[in-house]
Protein backbone atom coordinates (compact mmCIF):
# COMPACT_ATOMS: atom_id res chain seq x y z
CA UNK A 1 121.30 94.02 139.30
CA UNK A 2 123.46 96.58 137.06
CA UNK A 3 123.06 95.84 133.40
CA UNK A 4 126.34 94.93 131.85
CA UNK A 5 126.64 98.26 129.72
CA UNK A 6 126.31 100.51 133.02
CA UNK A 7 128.99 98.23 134.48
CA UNK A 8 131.18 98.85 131.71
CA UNK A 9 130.81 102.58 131.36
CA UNK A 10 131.47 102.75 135.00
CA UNK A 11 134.98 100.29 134.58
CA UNK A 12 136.10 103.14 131.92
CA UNK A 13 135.42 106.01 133.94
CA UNK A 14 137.24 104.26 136.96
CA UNK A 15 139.87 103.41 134.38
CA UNK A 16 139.98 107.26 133.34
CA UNK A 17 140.31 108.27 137.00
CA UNK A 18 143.62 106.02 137.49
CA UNK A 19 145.15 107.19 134.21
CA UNK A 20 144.98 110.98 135.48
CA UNK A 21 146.37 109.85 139.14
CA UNK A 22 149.53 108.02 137.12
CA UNK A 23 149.80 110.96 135.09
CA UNK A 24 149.83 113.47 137.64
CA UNK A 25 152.00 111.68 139.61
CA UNK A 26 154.58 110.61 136.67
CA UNK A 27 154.37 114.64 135.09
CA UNK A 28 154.20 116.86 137.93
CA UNK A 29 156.28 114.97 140.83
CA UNK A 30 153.36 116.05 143.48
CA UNK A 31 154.23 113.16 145.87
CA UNK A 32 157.49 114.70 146.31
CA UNK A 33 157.19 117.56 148.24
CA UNK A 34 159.67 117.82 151.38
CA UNK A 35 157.46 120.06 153.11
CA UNK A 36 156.62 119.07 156.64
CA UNK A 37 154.15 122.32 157.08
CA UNK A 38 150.43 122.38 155.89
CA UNK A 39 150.48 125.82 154.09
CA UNK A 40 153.45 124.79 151.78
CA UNK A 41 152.51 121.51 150.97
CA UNK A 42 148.84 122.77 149.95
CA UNK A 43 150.88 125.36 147.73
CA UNK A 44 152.84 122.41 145.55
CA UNK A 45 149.68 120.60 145.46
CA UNK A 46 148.04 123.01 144.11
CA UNK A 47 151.10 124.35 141.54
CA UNK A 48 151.27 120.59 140.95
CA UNK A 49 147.90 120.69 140.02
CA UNK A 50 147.53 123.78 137.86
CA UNK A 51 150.44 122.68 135.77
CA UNK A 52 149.00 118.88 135.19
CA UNK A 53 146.00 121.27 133.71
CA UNK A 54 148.14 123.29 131.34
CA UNK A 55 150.09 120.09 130.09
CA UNK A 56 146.28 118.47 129.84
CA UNK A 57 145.11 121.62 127.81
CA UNK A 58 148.38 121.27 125.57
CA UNK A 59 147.91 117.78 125.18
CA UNK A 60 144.02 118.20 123.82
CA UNK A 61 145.19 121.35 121.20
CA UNK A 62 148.42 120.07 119.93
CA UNK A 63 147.34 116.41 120.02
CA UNK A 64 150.94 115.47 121.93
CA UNK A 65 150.81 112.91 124.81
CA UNK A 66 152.27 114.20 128.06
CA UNK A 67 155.54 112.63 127.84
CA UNK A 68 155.92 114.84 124.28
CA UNK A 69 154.97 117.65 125.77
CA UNK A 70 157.25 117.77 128.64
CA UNK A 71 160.12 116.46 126.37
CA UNK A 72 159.39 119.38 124.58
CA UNK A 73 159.29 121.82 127.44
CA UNK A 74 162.82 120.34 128.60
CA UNK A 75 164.09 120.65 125.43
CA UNK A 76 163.18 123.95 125.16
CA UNK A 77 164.52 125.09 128.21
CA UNK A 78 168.22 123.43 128.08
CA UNK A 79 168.45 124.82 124.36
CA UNK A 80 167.72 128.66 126.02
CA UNK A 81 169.65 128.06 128.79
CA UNK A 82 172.78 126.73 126.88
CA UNK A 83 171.92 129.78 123.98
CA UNK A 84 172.73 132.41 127.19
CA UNK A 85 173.76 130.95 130.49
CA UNK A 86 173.15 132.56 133.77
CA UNK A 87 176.27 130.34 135.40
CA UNK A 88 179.04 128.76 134.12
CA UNK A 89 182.30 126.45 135.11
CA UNK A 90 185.34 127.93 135.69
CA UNK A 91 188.71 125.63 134.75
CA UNK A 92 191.57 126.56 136.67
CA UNK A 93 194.57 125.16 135.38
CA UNK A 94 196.99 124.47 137.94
């Protein structure tokens, strides 16, 4: 029989395991790839996969959760973007 403390280290690591799944998943969108062939679906996996490491690294220096940190990064981005645009509306006026 498994003494109760080795049961309970092995519940957190289990626990750890799911947290990283949901936060891959919920941070990266790597379930939603519309590829149909294996080499480009092993290419978002692993882009999927490198960035959930970067946003993990980020997380441990800065002390930000995830959601934070990609606020941030969206944040960023849209502020850039709207400081120069690259495309813009045109109004006609008829």
């Amino acid at each position: 029989m498994m003494p109760i403390e080795q049961m309970a280290e092995d519940a957190l690591d289990a626990w750890q395991i799911e947290v990283y799944h949901r936060g891959l998943k919920q941070f990266t969108g790597i379930e939603k790839s519309q590829h149909r062939k294996e080499k480009p679906q092993r290419n978002h996996i692993g882009l999927a996969l490198r960035a959930f490491l970067r946003l993990e690294v980020h997380r441990l220096r800065t002390g930000i959760s995830w959601f934070e940190a990609k606020g941030n990064i969206i944040r960023d981005a849209v502020r850039s973007y709207l400081a120069d645009p690259a495309y813009t509306l045109s109004v006609s006026t008829a």
